[in-house]
PDB file of N, CA and C in Angstrom:
ATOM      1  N   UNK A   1      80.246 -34.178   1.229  1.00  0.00           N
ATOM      2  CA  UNK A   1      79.303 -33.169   1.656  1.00  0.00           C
ATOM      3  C   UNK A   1      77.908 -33.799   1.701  1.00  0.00           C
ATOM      4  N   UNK A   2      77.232 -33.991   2.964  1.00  0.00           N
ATOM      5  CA  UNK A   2      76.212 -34.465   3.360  1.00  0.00           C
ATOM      6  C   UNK A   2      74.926 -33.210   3.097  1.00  0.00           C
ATOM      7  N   UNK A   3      74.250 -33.250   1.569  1.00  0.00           N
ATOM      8  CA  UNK A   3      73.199 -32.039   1.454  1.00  0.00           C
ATOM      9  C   UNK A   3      71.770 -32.489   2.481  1.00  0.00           C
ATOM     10  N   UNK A   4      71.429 -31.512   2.862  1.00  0.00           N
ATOM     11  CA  UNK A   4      69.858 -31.822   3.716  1.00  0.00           C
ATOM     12  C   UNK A   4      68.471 -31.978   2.664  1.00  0.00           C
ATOM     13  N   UNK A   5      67.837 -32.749   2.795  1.00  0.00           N
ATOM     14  CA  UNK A   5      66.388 -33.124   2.005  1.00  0.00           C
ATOM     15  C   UNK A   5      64.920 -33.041   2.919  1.00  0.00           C
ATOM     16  N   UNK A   6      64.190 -33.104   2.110  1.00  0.00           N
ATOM     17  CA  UNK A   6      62.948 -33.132   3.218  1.00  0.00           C
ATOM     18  C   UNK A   6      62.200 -34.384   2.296  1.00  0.00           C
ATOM     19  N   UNK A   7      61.572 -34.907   2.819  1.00  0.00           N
ATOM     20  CA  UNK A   7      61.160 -36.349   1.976  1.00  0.00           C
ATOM     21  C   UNK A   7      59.294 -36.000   2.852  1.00  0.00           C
ATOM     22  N   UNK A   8      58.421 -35.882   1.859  1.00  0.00           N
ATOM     23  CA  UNK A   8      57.025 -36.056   2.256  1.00  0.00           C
ATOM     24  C   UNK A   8      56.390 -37.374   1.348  1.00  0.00           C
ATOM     25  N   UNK A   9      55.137 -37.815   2.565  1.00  0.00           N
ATOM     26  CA  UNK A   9      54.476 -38.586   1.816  1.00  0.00           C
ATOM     27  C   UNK A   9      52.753 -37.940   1.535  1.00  0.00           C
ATOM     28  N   UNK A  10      52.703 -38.495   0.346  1.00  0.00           N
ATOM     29  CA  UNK A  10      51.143 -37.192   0.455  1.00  0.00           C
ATOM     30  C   UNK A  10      50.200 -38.719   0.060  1.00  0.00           C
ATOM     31  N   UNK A  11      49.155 -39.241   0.935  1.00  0.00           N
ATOM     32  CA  UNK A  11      47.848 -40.371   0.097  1.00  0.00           C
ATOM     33  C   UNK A  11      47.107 -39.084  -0.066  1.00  0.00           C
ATOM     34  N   UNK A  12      46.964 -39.746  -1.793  1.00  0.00           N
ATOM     35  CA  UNK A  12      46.287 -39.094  -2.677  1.00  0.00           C
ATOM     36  C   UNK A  12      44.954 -40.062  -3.719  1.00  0.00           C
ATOM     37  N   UNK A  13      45.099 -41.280  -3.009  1.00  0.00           N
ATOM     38  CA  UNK A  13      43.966 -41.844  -3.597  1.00  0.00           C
ATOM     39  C   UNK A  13      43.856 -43.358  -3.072  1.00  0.00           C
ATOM     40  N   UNK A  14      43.161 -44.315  -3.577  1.00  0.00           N
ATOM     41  CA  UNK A  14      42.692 -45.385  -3.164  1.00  0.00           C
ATOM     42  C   UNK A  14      42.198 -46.429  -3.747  1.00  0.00           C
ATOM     43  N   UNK A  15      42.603 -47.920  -3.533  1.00  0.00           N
ATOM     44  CA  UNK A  15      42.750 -48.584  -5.236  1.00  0.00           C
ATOM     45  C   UNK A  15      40.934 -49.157  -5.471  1.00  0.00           C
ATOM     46  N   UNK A  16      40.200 -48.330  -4.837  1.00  0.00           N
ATOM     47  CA  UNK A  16      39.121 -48.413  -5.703  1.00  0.00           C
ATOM     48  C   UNK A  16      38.738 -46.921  -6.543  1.00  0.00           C
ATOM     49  N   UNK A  17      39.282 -46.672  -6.761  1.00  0.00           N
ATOM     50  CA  UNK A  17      39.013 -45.285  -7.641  1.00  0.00           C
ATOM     51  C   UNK A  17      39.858 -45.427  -8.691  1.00  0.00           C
ATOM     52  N   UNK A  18      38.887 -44.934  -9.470  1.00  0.00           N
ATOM     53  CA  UNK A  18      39.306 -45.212 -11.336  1.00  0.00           C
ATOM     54  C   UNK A  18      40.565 -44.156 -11.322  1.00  0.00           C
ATOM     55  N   UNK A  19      41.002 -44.736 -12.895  1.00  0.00           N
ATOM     56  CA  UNK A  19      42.363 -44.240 -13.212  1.00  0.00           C
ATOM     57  C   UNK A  19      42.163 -42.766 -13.481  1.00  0.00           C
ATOM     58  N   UNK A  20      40.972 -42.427 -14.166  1.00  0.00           N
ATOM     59  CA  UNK A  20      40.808 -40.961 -13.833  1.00  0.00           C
ATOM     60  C   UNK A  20      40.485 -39.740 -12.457  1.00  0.00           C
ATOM     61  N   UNK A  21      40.069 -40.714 -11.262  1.00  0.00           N
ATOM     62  CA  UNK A  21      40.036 -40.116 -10.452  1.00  0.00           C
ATOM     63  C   UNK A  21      41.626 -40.034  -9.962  1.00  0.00           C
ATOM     64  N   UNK A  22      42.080 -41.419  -9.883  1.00  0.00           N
ATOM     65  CA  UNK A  22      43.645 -41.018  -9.229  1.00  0.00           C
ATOM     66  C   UNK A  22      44.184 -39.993 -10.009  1.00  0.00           C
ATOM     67  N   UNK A  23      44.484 -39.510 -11.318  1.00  0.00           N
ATOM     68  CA  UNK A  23      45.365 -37.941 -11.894  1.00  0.00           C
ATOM     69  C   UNK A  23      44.453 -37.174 -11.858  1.00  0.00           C
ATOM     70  N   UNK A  24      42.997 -37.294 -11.181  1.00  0.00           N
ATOM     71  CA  UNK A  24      42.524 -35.861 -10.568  1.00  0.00           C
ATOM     72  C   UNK A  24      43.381 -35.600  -9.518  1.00  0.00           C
ATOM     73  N   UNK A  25      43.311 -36.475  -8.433  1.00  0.00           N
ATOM     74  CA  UNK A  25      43.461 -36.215  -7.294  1.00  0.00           C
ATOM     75  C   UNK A  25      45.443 -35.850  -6.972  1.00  0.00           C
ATOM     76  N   UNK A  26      45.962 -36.805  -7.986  1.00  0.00           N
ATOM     77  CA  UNK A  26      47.520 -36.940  -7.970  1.00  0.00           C
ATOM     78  C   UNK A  26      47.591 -35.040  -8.772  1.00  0.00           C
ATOM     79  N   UNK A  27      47.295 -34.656  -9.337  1.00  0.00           N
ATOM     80  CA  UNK A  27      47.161 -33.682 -10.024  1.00  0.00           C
ATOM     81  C   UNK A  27      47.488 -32.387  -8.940  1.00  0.00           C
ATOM     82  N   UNK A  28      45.732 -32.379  -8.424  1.00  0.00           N
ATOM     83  CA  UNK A  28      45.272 -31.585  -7.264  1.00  0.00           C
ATOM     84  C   UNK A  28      46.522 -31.161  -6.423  1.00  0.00           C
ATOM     85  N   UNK A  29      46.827 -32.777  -5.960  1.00  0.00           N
ATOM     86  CA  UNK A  29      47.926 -32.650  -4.485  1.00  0.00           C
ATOM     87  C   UNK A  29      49.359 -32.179  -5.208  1.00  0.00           C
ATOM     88  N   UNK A  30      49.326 -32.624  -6.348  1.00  0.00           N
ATOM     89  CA  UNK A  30      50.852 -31.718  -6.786  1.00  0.00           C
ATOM     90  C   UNK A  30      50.487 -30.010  -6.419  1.00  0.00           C
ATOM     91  N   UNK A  31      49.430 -29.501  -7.294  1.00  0.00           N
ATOM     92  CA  UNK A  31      49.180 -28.645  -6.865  1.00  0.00           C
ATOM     93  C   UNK A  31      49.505 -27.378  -5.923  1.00  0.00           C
ATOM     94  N   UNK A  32      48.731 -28.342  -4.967  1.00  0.00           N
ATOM     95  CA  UNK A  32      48.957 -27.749  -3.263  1.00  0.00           C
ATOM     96  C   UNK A  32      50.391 -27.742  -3.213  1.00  0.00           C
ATOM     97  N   UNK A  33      51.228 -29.291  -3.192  1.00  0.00           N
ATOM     98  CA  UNK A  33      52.558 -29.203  -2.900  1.00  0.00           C
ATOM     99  C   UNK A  33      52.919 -27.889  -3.282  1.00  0.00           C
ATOM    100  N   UNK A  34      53.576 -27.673  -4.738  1.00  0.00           N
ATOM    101  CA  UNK A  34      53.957 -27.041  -5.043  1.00  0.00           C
ATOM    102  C   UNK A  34      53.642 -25.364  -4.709  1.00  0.00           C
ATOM    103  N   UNK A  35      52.723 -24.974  -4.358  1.00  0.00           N
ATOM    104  CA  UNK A  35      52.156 -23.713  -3.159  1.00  0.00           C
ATOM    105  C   UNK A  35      52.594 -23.341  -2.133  1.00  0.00           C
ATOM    106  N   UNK A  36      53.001 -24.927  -1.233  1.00  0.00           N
ATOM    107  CA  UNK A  36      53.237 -24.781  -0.444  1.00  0.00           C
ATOM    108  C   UNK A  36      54.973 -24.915  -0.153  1.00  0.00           C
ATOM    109  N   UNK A  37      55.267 -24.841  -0.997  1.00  0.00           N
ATOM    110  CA  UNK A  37      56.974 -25.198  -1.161  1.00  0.00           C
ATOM    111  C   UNK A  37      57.621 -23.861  -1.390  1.00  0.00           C
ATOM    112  N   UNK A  38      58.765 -23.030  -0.368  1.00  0.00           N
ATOM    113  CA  UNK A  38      59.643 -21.982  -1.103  1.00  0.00           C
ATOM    114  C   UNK A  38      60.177 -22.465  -2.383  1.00  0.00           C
ATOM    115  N   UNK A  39      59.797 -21.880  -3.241  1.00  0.00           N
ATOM    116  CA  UNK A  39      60.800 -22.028  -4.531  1.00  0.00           C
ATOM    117  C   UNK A  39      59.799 -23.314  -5.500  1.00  0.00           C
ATOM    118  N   UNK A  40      58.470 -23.631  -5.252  1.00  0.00           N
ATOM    119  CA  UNK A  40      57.835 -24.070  -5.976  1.00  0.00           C
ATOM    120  C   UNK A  40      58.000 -26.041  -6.535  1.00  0.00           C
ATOM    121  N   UNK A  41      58.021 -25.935  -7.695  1.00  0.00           N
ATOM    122  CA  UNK A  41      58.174 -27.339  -7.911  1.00  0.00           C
ATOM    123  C   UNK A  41      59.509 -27.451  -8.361  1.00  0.00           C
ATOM    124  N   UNK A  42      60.003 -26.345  -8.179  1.00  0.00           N
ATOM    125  CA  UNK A  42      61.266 -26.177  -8.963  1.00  0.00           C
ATOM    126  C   UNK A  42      62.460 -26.785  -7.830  1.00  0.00           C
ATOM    127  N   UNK A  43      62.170 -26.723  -6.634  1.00  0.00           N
ATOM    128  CA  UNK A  43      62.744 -27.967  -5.988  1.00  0.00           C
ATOM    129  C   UNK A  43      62.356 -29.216  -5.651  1.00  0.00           C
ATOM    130  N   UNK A  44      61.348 -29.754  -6.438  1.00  0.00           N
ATOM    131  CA  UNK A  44      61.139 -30.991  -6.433  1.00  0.00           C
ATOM    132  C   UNK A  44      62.382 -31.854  -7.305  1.00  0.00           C
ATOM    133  N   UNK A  45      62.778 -32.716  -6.590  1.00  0.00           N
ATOM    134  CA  UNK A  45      63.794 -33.872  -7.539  1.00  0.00           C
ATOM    135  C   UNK A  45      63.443 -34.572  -8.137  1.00  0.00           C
ATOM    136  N   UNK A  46      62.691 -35.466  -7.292  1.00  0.00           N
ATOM    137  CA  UNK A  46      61.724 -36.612  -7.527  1.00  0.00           C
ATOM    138  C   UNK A  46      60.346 -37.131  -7.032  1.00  0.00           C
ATOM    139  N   UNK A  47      59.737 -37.857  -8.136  1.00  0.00           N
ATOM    140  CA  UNK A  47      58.155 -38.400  -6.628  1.00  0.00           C
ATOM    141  C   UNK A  47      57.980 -39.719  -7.543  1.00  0.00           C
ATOM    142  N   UNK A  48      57.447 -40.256  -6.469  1.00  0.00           N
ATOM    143  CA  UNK A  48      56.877 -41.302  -6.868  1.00  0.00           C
ATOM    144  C   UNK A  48      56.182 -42.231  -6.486  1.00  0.00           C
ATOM    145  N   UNK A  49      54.981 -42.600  -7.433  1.00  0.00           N
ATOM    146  CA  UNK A  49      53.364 -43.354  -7.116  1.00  0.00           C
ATOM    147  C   UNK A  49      54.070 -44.739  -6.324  1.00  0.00           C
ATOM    148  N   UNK A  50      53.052 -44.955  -5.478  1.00  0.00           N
ATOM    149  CA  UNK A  50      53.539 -46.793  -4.774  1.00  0.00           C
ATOM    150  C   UNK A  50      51.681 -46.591  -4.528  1.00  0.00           C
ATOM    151  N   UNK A  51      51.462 -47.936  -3.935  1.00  0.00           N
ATOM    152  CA  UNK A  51      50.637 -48.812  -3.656  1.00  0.00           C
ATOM    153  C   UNK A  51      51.024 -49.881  -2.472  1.00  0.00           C
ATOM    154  N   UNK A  52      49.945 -50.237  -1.338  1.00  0.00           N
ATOM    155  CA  UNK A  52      50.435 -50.760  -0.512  1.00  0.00           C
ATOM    156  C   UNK A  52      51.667 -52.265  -1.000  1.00  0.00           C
ATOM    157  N   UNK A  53      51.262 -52.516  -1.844  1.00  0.00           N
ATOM    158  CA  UNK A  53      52.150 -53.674  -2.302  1.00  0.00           C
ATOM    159  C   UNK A  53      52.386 -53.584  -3.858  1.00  0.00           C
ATOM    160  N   UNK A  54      52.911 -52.215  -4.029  1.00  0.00           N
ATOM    161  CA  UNK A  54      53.219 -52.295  -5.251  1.00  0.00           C
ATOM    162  C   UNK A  54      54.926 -51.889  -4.830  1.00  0.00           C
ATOM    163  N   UNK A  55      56.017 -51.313  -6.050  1.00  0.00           N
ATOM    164  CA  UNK A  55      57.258 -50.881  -5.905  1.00  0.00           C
ATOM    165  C   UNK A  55      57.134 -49.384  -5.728  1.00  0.00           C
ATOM    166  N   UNK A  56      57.830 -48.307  -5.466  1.00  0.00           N
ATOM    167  CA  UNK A  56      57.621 -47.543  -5.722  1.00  0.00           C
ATOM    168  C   UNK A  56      57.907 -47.101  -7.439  1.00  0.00           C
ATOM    169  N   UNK A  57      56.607 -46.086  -7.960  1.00  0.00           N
ATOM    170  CA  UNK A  57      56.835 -46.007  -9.623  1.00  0.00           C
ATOM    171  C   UNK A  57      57.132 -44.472  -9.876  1.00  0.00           C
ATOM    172  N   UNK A  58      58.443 -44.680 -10.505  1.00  0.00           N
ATOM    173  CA  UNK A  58      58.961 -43.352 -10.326  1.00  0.00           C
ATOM    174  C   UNK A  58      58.103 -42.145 -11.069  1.00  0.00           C
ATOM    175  N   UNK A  59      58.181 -40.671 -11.185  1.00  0.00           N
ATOM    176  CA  UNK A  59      57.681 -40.220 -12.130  1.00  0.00           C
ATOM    177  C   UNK A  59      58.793 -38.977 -11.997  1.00  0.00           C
ATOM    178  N   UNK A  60      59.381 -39.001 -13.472  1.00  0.00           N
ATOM    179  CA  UNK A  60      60.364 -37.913 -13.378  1.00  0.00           C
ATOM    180  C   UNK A  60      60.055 -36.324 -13.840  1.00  0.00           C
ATOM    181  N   UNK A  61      60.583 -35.079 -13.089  1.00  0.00           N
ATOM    182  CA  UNK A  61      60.495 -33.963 -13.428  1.00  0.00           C
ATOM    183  C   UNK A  61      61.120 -33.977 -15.661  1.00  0.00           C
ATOM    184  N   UNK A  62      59.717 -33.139 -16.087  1.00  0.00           N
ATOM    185  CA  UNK A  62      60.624 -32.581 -17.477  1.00  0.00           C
ATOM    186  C   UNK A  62      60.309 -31.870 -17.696  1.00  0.00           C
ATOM    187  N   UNK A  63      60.939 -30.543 -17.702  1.00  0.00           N
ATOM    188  CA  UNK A  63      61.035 -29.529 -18.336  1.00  0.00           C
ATOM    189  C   UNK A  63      59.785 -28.295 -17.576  1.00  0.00           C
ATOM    190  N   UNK A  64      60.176 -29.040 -15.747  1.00  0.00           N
ATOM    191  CA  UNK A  64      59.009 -28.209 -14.837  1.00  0.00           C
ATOM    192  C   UNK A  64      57.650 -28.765 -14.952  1.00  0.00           C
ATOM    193  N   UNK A  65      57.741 -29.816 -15.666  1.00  0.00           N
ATOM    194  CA  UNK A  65      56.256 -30.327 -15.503  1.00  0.00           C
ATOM    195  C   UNK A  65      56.177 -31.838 -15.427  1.00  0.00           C
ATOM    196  N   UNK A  66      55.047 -32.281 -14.970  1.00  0.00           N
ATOM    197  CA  UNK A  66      55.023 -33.834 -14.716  1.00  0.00           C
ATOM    198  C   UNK A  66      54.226 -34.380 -15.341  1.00  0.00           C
ATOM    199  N   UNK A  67      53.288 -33.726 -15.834  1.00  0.00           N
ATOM    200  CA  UNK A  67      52.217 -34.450 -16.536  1.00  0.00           C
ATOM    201  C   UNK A  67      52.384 -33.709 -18.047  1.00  0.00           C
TER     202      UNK A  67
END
């Protein structure tokens, strides 16, 4: 059984901005996502931070929250 996904990419920051501006901004755009999603964050699976030449770095759902 082949389930359907929707896969978004959201830039949410820029590697001259401090580590506190990126979990403003990574914060913010969860945010919105989640607003803008039927059914909230509660269908989120997974996300995860990359950098033009970094790996992608996972960050896992716990317990409905990410941070």
């Amino acid at each position: 059984m082949i389930i359907p996904f929707h896969c978004r990419l959201i830039k949410v920051a820029h590697t001259k901005m401090s580590p506190d501006q990126v979990v403003e901004n990574v914060s913010a755009a969860l945010k919105k996502l989640w607003e803008s999603l039927p059914g909230g964050g509660d269908n989120v699976k997974s996300m995860h931070l990359k950098t033009d030449t970094s790996p992608a770095l996972p960050i896992y759902k716990a317990e409905g929250n990410f941070f």
